[in-house]
PDB file of N, CA and C in Angstrom:
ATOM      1  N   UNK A   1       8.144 -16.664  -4.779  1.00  0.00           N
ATOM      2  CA  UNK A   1       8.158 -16.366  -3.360  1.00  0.00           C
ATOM      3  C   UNK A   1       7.007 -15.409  -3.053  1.00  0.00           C
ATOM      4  N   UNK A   2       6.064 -15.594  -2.402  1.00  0.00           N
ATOM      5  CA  UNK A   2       5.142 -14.751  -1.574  1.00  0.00           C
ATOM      6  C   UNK A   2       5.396 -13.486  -0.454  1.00  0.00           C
ATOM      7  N   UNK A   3       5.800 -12.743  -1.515  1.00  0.00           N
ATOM      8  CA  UNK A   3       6.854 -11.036  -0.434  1.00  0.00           C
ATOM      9  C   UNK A   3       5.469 -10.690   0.753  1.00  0.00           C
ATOM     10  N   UNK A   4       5.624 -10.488   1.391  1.00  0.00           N
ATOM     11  CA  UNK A   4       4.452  -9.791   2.562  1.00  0.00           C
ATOM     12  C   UNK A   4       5.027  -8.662   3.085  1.00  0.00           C
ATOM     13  N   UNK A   5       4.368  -7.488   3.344  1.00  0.00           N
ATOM     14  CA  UNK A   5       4.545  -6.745   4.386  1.00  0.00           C
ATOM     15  C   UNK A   5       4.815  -7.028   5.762  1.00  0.00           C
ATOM     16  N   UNK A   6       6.071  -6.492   6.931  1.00  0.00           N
ATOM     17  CA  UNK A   6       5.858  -7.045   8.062  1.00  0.00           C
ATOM     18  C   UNK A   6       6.658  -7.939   8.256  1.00  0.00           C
ATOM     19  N   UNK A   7       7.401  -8.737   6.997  1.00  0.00           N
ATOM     20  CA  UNK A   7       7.508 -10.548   7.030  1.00  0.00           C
ATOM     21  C   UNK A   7       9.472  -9.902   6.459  1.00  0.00           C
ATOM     22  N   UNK A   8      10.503 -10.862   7.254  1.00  0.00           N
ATOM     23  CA  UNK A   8      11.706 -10.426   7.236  1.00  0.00           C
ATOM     24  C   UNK A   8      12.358 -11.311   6.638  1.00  0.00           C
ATOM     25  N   UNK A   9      13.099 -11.118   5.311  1.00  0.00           N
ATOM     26  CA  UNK A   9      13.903 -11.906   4.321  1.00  0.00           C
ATOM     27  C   UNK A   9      15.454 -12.143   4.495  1.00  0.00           C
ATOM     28  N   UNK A  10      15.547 -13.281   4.820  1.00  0.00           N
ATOM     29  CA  UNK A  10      17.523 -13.078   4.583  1.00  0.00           C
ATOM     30  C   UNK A  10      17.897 -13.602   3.193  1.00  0.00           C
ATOM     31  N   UNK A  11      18.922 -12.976   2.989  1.00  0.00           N
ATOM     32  CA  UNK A  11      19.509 -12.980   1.790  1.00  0.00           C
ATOM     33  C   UNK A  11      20.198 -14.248   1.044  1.00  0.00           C
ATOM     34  N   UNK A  12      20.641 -15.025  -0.253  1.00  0.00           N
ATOM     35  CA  UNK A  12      20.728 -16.159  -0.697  1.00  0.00           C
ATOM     36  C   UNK A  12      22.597 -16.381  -0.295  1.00  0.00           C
ATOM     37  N   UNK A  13      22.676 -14.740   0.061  1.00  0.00           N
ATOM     38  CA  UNK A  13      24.338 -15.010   0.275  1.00  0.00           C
ATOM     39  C   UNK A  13      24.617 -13.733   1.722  1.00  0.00           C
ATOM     40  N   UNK A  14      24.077 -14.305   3.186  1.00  0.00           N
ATOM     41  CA  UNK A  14      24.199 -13.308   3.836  1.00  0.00           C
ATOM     42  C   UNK A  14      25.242 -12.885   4.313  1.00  0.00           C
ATOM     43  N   UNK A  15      24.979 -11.593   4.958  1.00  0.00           N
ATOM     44  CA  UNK A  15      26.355 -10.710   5.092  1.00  0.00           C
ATOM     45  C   UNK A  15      26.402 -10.047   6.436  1.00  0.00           C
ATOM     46  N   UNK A  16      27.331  -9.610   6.785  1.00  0.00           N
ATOM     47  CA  UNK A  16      27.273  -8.404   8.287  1.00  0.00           C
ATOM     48  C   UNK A  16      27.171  -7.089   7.702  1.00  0.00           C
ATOM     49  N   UNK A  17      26.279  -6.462   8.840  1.00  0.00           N
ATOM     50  CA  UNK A  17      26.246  -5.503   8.425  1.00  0.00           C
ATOM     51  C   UNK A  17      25.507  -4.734  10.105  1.00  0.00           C
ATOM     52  N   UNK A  18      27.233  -4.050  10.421  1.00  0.00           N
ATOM     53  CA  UNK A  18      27.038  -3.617  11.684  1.00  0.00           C
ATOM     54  C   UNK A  18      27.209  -4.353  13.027  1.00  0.00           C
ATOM     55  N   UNK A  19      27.105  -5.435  12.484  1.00  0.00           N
ATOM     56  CA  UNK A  19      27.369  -6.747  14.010  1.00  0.00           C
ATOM     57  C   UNK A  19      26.072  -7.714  13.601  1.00  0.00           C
ATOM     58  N   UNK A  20      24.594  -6.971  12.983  1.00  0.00           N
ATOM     59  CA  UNK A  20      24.275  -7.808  12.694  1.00  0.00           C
ATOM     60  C   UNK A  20      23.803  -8.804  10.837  1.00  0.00           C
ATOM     61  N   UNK A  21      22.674  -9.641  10.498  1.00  0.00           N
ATOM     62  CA  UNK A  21      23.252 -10.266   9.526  1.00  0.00           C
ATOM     63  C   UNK A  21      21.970  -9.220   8.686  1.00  0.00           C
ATOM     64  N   UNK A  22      22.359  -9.064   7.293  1.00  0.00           N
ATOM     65  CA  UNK A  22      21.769  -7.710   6.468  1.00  0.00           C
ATOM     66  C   UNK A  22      20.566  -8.274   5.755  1.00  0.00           C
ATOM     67  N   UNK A  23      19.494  -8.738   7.152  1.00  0.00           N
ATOM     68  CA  UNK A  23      17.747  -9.062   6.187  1.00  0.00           C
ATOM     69  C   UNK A  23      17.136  -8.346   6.197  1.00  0.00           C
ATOM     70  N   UNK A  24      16.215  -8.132   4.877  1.00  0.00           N
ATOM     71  CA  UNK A  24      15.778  -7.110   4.970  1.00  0.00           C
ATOM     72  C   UNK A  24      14.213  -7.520   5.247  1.00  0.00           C
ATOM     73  N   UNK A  25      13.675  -6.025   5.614  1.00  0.00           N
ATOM     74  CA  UNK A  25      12.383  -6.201   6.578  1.00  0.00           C
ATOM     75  C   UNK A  25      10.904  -5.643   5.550  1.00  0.00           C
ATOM     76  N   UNK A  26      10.239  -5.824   4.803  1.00  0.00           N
ATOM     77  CA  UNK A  26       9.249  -5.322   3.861  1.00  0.00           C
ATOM     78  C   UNK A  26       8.178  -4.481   4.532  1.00  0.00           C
ATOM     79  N   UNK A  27       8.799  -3.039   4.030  1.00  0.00           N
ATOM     80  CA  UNK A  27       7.862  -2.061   4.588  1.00  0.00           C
ATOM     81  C   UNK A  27       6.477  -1.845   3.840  1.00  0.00           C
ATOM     82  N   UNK A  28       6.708  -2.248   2.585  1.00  0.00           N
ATOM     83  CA  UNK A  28       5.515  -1.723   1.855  1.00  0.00           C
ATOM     84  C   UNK A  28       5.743  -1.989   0.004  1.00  0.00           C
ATOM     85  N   UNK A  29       4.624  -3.064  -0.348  1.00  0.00           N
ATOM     86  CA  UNK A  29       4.776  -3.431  -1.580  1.00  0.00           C
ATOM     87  C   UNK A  29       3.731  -2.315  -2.459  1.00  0.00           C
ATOM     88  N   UNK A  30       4.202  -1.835  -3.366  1.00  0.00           N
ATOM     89  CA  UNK A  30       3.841  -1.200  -3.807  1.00  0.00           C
ATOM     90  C   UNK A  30       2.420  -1.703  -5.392  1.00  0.00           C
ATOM     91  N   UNK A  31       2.158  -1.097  -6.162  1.00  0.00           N
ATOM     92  CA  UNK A  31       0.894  -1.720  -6.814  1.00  0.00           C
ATOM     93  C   UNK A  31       1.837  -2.334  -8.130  1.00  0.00           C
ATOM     94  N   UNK A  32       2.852  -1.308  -8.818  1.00  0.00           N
ATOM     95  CA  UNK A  32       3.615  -1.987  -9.778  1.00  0.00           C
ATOM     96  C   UNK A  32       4.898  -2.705  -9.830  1.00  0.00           C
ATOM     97  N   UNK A  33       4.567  -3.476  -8.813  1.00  0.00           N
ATOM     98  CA  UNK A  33       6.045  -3.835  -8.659  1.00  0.00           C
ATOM     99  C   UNK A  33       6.855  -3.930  -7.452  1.00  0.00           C
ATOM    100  N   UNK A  34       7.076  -2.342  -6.686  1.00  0.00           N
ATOM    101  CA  UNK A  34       8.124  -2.410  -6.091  1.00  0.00           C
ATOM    102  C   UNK A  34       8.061  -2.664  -4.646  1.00  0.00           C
ATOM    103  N   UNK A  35       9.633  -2.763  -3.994  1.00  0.00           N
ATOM    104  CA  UNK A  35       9.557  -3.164  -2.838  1.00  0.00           C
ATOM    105  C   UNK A  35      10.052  -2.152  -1.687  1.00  0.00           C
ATOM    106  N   UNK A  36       9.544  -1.584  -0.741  1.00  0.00           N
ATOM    107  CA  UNK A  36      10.721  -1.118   0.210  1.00  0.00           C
ATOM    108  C   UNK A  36      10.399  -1.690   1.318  1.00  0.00           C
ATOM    109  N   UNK A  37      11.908  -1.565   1.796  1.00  0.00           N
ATOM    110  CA  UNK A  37      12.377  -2.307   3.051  1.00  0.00           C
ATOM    111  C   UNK A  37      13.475  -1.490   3.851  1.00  0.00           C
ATOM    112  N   UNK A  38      13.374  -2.368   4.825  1.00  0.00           N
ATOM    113  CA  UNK A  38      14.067  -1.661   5.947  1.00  0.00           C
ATOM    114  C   UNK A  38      15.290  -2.624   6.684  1.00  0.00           C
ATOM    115  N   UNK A  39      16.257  -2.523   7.196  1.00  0.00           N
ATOM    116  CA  UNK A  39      17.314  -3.238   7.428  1.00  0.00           C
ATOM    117  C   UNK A  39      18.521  -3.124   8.212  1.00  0.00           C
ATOM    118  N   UNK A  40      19.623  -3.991   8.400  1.00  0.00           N
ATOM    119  CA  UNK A  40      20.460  -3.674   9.445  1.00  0.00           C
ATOM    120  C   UNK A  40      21.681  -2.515   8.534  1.00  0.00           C
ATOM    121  N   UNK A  41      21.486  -2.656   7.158  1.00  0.00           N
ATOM    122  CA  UNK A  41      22.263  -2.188   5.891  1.00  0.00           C
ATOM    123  C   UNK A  41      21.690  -0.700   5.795  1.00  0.00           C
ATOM    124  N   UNK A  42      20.494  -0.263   5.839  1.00  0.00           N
ATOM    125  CA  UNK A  42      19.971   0.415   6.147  1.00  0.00           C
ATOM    126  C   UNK A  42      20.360   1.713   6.946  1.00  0.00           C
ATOM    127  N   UNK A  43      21.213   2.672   6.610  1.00  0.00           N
ATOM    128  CA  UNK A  43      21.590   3.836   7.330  1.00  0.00           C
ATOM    129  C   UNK A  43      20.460   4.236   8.143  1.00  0.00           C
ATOM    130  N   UNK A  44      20.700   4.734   9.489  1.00  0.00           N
ATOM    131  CA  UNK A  44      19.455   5.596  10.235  1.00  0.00           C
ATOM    132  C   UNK A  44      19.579   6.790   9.626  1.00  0.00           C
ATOM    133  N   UNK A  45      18.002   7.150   9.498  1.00  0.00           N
ATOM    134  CA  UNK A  45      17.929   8.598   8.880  1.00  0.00           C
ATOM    135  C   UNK A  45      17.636   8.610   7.457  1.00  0.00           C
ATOM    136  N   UNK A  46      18.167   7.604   6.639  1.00  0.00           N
ATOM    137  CA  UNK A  46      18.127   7.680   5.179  1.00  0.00           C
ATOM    138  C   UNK A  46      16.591   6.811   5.174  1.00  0.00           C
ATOM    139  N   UNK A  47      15.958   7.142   3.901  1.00  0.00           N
ATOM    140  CA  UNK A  47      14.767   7.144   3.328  1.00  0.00           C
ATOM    141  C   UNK A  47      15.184   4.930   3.204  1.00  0.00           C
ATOM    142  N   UNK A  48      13.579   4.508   3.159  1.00  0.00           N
ATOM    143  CA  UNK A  48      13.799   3.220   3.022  1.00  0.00           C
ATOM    144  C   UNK A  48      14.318   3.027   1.437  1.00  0.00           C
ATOM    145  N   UNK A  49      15.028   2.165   1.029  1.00  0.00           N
ATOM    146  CA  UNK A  49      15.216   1.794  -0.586  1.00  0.00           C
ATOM    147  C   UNK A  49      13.927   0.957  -0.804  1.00  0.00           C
ATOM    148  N   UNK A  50      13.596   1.646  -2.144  1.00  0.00           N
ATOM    149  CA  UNK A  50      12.891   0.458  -3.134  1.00  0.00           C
ATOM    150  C   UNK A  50      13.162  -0.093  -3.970  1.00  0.00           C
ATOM    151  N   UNK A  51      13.157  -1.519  -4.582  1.00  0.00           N
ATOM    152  CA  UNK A  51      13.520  -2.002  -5.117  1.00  0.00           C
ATOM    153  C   UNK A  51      12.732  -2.483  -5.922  1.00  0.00           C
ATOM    154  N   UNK A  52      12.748  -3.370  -7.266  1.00  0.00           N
ATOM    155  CA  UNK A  52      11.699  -4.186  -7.608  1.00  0.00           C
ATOM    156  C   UNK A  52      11.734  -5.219  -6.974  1.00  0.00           C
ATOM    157  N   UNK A  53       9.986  -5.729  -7.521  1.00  0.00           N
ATOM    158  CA  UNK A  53       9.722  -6.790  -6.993  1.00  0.00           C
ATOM    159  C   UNK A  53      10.691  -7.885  -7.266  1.00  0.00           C
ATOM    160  N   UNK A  54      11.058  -8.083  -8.518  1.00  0.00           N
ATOM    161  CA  UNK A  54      12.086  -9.052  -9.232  1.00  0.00           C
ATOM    162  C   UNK A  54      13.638  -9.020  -8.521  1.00  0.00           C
ATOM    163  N   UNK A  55      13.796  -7.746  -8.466  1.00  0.00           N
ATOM    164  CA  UNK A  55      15.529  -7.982  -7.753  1.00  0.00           C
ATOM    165  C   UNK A  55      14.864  -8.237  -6.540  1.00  0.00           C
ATOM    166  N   UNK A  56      13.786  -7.897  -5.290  1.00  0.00           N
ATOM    167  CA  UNK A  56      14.107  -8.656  -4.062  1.00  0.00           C
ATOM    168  C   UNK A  56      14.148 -10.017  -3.799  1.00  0.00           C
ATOM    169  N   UNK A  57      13.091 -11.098  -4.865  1.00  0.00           N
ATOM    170  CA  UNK A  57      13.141 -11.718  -5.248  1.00  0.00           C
ATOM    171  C   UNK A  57      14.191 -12.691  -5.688  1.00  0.00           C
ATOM    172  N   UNK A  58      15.196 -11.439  -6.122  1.00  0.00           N
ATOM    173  CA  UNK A  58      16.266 -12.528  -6.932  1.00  0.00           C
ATOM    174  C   UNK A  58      17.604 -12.308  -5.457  1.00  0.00           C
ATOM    175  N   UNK A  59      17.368 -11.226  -4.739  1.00  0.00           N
ATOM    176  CA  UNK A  59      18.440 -11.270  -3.742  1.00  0.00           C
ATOM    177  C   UNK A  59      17.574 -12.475  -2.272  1.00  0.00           C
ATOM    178  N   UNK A  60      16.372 -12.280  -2.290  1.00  0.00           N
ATOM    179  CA  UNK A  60      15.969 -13.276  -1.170  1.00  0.00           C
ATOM    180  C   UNK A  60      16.092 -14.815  -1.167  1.00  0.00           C
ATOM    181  N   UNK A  61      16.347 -15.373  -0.162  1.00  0.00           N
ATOM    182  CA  UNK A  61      16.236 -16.739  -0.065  1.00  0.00           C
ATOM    183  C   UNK A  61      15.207 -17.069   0.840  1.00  0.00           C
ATOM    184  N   UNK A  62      14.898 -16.996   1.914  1.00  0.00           N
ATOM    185  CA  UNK A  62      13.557 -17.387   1.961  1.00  0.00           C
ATOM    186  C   UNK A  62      13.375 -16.126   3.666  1.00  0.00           C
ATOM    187  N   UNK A  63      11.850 -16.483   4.020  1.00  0.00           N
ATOM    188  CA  UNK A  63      11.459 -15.850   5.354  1.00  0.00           C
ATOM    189  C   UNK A  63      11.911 -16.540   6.389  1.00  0.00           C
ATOM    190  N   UNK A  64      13.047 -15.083   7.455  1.00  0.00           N
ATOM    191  CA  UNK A  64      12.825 -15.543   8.950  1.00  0.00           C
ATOM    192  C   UNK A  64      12.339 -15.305   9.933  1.00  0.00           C
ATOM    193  N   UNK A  65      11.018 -14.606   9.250  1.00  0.00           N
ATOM    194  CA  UNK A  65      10.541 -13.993  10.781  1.00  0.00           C
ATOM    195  C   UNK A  65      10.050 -14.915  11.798  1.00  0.00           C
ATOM    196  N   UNK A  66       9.678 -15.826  11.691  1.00  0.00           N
ATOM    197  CA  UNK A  66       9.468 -16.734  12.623  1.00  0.00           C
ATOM    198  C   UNK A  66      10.647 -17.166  13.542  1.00  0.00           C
ATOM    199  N   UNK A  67      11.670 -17.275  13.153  1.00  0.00           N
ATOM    200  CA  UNK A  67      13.487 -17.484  13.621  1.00  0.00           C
ATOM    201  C   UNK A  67      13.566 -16.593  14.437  1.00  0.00           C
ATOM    202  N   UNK A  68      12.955 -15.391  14.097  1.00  0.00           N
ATOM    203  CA  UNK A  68      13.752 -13.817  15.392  1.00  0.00           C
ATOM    204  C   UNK A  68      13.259 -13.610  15.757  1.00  0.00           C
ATOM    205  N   UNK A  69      13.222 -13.127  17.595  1.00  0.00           N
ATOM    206  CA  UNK A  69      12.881 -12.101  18.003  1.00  0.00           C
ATOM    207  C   UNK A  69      12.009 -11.107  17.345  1.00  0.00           C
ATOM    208  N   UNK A  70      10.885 -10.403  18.197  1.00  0.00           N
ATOM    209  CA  UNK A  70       9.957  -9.920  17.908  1.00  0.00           C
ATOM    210  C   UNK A  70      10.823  -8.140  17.807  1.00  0.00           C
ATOM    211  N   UNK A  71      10.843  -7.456  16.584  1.00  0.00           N
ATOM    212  CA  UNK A  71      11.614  -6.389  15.847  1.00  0.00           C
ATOM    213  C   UNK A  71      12.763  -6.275  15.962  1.00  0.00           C
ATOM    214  N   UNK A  72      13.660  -7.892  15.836  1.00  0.00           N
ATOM    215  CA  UNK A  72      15.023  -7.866  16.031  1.00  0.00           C
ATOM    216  C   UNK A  72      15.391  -8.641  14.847  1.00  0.00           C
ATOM    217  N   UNK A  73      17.347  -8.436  14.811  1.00  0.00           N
ATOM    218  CA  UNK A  73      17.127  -8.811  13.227  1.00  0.00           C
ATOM    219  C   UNK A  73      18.688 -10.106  14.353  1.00  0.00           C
ATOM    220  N   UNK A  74      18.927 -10.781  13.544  1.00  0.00           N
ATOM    221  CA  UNK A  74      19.913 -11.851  13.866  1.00  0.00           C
ATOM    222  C   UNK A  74      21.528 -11.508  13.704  1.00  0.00           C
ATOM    223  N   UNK A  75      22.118 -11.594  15.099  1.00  0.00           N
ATOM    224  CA  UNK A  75      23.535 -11.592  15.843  1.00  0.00           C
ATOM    225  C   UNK A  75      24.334 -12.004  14.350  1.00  0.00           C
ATOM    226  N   UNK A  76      25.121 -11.295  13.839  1.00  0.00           N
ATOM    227  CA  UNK A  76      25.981 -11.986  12.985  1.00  0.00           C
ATOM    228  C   UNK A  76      26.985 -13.425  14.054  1.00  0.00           C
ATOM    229  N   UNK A  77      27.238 -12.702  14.326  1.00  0.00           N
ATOM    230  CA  UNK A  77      28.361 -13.723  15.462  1.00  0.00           C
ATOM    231  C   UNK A  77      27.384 -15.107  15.610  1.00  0.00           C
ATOM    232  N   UNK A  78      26.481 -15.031  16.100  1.00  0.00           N
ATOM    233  CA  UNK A  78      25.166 -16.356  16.764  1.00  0.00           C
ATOM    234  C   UNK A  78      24.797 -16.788  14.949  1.00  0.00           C
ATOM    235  N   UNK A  79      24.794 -16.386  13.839  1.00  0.00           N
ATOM    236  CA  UNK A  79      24.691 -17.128  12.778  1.00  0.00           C
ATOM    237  C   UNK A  79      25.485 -17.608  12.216  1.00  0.00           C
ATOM    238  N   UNK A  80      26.867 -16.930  12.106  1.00  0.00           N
ATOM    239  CA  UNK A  80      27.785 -17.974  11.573  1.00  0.00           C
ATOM    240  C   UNK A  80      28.353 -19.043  12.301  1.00  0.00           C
ATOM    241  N   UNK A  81      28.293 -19.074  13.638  1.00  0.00           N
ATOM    242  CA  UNK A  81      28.104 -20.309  14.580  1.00  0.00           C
ATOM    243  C   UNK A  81      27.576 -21.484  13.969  1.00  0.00           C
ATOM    244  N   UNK A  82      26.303 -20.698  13.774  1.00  0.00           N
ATOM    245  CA  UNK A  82      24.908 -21.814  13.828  1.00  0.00           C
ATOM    246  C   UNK A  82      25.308 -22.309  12.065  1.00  0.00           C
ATOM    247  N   UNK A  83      25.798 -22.359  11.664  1.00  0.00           N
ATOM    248  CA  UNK A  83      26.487 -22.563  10.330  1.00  0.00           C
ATOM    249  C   UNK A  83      27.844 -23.449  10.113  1.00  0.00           C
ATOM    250  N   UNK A  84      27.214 -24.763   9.500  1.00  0.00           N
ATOM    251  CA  UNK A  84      28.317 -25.971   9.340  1.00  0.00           C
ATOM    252  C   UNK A  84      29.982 -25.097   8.687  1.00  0.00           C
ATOM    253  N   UNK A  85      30.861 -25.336   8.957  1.00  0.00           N
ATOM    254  CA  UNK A  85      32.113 -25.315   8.613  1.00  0.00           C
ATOM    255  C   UNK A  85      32.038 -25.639   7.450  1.00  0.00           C
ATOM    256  N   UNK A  86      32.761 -24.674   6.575  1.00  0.00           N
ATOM    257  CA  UNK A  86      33.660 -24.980   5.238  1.00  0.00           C
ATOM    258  C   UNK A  86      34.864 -26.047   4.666  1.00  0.00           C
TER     259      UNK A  86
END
């Protein structure tokens, strides 16, 4: 997967978090590796998490920034809608 700065990931198994769904947003790849990001999971106030490159990797499924709103993250309620029945 091609991580970018800027560029917003949802997860391979997404979740709520707050009302909305918990993708995370890539603040800044670092030179060895790591990742931080920013998110709906994301406490206000607390420092961004970094992660490695490999676990964001292994928690991402692919990019939606093209899907959302311009610095908005996606309605839990409006995605599990948009999501075939079990």
């Amino acid at each position: 997967m091609d991580v970018k700065v800027g560029r917003t990931y949802r997860a391979k198994r997404p979740a709520e978090s707050g009302g909305l769904v918990n993708d995370r947003t890539v603040q800044w790849i670092g030179s060895v590796g790591q990742v931080q990001y920013d998110g709906p999971a994301v406490r206000r106030g607390s420092r961004y998490p970094i992660v490695s490159r490999a676990a964001f990797e292994a928690w991402a499924d692919r990019d939606v920034t093209d899907e959302l709103p311009t610095g908005e993250y996606q309605d839990w309620a409006d995605y599990r809608a948009s999501q075939p029945s079990a």
